[in-house]
Protein backbone atom coordinates (compact mmCIF):
# COMPACT_ATOMS: atom_id res chain seq x y z
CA UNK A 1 124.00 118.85 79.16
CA UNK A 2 123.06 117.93 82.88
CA UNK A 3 126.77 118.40 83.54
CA UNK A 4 127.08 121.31 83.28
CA UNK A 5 124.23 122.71 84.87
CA UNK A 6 125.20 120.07 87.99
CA UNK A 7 128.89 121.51 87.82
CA UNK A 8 128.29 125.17 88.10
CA UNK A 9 125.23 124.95 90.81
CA UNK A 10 127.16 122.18 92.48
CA UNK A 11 130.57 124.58 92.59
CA UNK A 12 128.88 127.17 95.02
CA UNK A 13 125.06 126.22 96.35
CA UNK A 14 126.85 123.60 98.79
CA UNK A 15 129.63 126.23 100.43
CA UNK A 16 128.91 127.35 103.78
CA UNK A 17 131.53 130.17 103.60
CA UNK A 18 133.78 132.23 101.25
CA UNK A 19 134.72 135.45 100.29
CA UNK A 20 134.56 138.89 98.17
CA UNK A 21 136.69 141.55 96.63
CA UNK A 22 135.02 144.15 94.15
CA UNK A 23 132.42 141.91 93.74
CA UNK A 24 129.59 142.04 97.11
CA UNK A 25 126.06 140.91 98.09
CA UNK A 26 123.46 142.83 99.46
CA UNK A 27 123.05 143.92 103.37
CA UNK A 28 121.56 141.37 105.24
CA UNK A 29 122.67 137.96 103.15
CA UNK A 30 122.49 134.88 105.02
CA UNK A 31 126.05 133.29 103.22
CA UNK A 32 128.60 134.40 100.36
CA UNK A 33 130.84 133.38 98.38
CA UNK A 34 133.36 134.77 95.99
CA UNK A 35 136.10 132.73 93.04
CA UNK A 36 138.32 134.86 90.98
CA UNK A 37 139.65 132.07 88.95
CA UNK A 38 141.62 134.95 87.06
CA UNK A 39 143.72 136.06 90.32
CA UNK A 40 143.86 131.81 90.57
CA UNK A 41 145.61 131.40 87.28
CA UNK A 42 147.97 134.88 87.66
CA UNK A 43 148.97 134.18 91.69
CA UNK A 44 151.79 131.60 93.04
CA UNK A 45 149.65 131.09 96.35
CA UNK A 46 146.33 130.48 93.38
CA UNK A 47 148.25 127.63 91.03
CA UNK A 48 147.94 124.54 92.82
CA UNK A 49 144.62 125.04 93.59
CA UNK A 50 143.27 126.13 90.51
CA UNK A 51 145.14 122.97 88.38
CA UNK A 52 143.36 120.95 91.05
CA UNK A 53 140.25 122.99 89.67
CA UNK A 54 141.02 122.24 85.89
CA UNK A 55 142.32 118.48 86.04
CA UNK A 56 139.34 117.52 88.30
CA UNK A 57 136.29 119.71 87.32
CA UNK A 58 137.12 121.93 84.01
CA UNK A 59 138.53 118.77 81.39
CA UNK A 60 135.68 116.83 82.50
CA UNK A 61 132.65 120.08 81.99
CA UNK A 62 134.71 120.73 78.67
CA UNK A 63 134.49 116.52 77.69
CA UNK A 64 130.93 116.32 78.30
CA UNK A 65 129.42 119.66 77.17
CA UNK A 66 131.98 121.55 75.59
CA UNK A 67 132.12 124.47 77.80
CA UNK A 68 135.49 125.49 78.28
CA UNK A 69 135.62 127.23 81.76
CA UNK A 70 139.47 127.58 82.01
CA UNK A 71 139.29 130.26 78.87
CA UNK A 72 135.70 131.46 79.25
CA UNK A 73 135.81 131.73 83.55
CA UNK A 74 137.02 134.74 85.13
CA UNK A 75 134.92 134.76 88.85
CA UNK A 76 131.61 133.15 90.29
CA UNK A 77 130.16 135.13 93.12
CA UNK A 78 127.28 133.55 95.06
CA UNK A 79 124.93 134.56 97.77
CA UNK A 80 122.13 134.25 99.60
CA UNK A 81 119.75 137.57 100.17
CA UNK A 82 117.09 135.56 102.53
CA UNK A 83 116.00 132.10 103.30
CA UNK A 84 115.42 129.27 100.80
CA UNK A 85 116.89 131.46 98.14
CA UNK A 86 120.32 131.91 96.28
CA UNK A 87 121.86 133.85 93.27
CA UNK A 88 124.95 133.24 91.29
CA UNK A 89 127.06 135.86 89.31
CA UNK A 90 129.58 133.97 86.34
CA UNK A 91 131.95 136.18 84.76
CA UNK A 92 134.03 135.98 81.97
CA UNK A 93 135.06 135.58 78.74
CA UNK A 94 131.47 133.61 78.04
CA UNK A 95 130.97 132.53 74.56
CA UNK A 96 127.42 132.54 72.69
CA UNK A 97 127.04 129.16 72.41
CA UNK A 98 128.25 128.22 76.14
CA UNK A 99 124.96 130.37 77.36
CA UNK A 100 123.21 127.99 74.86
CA UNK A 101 124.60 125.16 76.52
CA UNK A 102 123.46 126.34 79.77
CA UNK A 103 120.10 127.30 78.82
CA UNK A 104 120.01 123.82 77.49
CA UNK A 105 121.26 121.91 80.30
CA UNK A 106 118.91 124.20 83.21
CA UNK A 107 115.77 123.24 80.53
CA UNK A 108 116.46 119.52 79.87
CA UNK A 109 113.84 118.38 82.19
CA UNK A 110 111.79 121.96 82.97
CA UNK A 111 109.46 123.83 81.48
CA UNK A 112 111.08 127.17 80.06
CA UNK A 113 109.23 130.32 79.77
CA UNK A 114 111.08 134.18 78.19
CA UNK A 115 109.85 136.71 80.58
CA UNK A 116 110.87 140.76 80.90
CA UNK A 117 110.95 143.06 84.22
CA UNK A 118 112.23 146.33 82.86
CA UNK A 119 115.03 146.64 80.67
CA UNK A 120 116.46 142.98 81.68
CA UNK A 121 115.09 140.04 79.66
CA UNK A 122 114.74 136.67 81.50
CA UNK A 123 114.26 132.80 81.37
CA UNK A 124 111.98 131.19 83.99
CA UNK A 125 112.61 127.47 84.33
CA UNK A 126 110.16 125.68 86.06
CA UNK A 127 110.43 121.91 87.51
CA UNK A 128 113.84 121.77 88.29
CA UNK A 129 114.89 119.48 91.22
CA UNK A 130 117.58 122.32 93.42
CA UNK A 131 118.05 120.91 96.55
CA UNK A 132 121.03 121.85 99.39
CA UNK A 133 120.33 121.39 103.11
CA UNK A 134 122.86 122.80 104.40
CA UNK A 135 121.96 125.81 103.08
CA UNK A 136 118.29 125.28 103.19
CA UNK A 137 117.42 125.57 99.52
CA UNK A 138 115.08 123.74 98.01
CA UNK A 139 113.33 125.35 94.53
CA UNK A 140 111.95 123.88 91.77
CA UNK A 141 112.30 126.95 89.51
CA UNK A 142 115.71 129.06 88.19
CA UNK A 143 115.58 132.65 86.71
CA UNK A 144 118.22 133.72 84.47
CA UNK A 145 119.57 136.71 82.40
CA UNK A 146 122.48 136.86 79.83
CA UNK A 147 121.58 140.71 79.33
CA UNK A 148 124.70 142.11 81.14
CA UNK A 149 128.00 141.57 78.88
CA UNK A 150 129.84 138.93 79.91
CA UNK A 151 128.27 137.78 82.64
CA UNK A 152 125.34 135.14 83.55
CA UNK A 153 123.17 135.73 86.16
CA UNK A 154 121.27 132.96 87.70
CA UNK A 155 118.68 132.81 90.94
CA UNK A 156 115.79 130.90 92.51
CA UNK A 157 113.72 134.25 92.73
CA UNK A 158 112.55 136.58 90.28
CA UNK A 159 113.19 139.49 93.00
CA UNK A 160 117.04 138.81 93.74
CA UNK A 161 117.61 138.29 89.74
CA UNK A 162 116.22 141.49 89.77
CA UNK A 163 118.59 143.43 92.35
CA UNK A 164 121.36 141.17 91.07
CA UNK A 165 121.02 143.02 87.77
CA UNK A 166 120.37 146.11 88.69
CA UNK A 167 123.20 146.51 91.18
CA UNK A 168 125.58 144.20 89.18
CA UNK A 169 126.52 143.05 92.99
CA UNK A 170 129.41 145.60 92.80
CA UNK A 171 128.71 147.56 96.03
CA UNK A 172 128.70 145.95 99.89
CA UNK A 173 126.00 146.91 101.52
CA UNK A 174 126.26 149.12 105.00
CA UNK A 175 123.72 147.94 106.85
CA UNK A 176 124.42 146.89 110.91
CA UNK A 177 123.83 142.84 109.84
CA UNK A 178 125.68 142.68 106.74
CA UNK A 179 128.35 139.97 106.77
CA UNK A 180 131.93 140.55 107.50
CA UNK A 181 134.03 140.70 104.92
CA UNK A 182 138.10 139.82 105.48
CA UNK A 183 140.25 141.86 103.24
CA UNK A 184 143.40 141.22 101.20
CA UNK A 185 146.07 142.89 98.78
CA UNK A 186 145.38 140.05 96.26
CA UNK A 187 142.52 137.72 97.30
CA UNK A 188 141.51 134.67 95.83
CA UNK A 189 138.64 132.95 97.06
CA UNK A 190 136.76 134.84 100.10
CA UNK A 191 133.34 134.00 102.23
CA UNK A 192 131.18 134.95 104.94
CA UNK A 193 128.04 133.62 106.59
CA UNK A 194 125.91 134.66 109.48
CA UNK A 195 126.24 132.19 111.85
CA UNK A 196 122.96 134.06 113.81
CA UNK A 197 120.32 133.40 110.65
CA UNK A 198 121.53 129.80 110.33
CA UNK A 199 121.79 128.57 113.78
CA UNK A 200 119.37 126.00 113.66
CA UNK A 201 121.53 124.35 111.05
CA UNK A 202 124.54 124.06 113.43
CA UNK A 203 125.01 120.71 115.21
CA UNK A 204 127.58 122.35 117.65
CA UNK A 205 126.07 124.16 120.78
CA UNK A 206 129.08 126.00 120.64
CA UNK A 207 128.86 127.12 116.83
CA UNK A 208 125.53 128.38 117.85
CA UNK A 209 127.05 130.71 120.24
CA UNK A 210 129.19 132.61 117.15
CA UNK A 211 127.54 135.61 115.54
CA UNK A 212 129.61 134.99 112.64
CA UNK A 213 132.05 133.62 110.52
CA UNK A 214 134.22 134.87 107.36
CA UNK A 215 137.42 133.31 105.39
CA UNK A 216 139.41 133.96 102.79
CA UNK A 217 142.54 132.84 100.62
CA UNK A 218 145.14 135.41 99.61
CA UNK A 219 148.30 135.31 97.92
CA UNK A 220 151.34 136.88 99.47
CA UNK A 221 154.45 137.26 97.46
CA UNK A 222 153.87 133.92 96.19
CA UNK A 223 152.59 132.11 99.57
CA UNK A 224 149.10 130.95 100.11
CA UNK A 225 148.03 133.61 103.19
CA UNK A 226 144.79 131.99 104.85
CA UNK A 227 142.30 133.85 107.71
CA UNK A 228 139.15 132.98 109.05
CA UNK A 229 137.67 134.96 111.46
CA UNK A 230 134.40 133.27 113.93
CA UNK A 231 132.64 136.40 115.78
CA UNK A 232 131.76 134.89 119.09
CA UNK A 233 128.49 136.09 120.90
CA UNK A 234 130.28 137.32 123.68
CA UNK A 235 134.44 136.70 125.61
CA UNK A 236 133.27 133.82 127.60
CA UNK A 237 132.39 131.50 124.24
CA UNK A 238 135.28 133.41 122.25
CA UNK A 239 137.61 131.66 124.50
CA UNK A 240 135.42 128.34 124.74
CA UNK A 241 135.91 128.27 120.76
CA UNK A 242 139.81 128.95 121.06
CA UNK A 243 139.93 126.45 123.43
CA UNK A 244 138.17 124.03 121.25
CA UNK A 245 139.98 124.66 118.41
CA UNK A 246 143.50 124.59 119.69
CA UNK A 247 142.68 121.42 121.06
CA UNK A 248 141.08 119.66 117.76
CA UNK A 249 144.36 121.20 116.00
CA UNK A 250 145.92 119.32 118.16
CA UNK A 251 144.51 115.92 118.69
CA UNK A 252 144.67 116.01 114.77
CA UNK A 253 148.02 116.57 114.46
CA UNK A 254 149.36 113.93 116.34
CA UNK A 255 146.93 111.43 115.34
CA UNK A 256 148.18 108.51 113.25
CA UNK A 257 146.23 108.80 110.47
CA UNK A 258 147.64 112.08 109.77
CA UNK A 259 150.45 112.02 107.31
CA UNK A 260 153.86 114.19 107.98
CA UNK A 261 152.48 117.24 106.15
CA UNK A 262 149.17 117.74 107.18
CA UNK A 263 150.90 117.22 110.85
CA UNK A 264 153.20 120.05 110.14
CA UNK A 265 150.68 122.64 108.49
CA UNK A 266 148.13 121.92 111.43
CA UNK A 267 151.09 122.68 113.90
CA UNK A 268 151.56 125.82 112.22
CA UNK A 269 148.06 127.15 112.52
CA UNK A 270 148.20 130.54 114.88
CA UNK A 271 145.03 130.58 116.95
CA UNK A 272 144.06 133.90 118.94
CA UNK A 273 141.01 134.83 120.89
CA UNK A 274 139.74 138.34 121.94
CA UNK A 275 137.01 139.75 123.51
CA UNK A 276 134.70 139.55 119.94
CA UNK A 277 135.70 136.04 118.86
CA UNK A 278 138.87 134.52 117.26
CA UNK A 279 141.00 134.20 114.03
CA UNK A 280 142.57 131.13 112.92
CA UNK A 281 145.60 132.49 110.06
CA UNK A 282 148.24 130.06 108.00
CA UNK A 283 150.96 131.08 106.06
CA UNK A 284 152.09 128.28 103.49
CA UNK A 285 153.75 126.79 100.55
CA UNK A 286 150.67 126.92 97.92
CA UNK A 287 151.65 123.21 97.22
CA UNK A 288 150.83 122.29 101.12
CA UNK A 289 147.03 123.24 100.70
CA UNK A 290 146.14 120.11 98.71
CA UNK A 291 148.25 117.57 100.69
């Protein structure tokens, strides 16, 4: 049972950055992160990555718990609305007994209590070890709710569980500080963080300079389209970072320890600066992003 609960919290809590489509997070969050393993399965650019997905995470959940996240998975969308905290949206085609499962697997070693706020019913774990410091999260308790249809809804604070529900994270939120979101036609995985309300987790001087920083993975016409986008705190360190990075691209791509095709596909990374920051874009064979 402690598979699964280590698969799912392990898939998102330790991602810096990601993305969203429909899906959102409230104004302010500190980092996002958005999966649609449906546009994964139905998308050229998506394949690859998602077979890597189901060979090296999905057999092995479905050996040791029975959950079968390559029928029941559609999306995971994960956030964080403040410090220390984090909520995670699963969607799909989630079986009965699968929320069992995960009940089962959060409770193992916790003490489980059935609460209610309003109209959503709720399970309050306590004594479970969460830990990520990257991310600086570190609870001992989970809330969760299976009371929207298909979809689980899991957080370290009774409060975001709360607005989690009750928006059903469908709306972005308008607010001057909420993170940047990069669109697409058909996106796969997307991301943001705000590089200003993590700082003091950077170990680059110059990463503490960006405001911040979004990505995100889209098919096109059967190519794997790739963007990130670092918002710099003003020109002079949006052309420090552009300097930087062309120059790592490029030390890495001649170095001999990188083979022929992660040579090539770093020598095709287009690098521009402006005035706000920079975007680093790739345009590849799907089968090239898991070289």
């Amino acid at each position: 049972m402690r598979m699964l609960c280590k698969a799912i919290l392990l898939m998102v809590l330790p991602v810096s950055w990601v993305l969203a489509n429909d899906d959102a997070t409230p104004d302010a969050s500190q980092w996002y992160i958005h999966m649609d393993f449906q546009a994964m399965r139905d998308s050229g650019a998506g394949k690859p990555v998602y077979e890597w997905m189901r060979e090296e995470i999905f057999e092995e959940l479905k050996d040791d718990t029975g959950f079968d996240a390559d029928k029941e998975l559609t999306s995971i969308t994960a956030y964080s609305a403040s410090e220390d905290d984090a909520t995670m949206i699963v969607r799909g085609k989630l079986r009965s007994d699968s929320q069992d499962k995960l009940l089962a697997a959060l409770a193992v070693n916790g003490d489980t209590e059935i609460g209610q706020s309003g109209k959503m019913n709720y399970f309050r774990i306590q004594d479970i070890d969460v830990e990520n410091e990257e991310l600086q999260i570190d609870t001992d308790v989970i809330f969760l709710t299976f009371d929207r249809k298909n979809t689980w809804i899991l957080s370290t604070s009774l409060e975001s569980l709360e607005s989690a529900f009750a928006s059903n994270a469908r709306a972005l939120g308008s607010a001057a500080d909420s993170l940047l979101v990069l669109s697409a036609k058909n996106p796969i995985v997307q991301g943001g963080v705000n590089a200003e309300k993590m700082s003091d987790q950077w170990n680059s001087g110059m990463l503490r300079n960006t405001r911040q920083i979004a990505f995100r993975l889209a098919d096109n016409r059967g190519k794997a389209d790739m963007l990130m986008r670092i918002t710099a705190k003003d020109e002079t360190t949006s052309n420090a970072l552009a300097s930087i990075v062309r120059g790592l691209i490029g030390l890495q791509a001649i170095s001999s320890d990188t083979n022929e095709t992660l040579s090539k596909l770093l020598s095709s990374l287009n690098v521009e600066s402006d005035q706000q920051g920079l975007t680093i874009g790739l345009t590849v064979d799907p089968d090239e992003l898991l070289v």
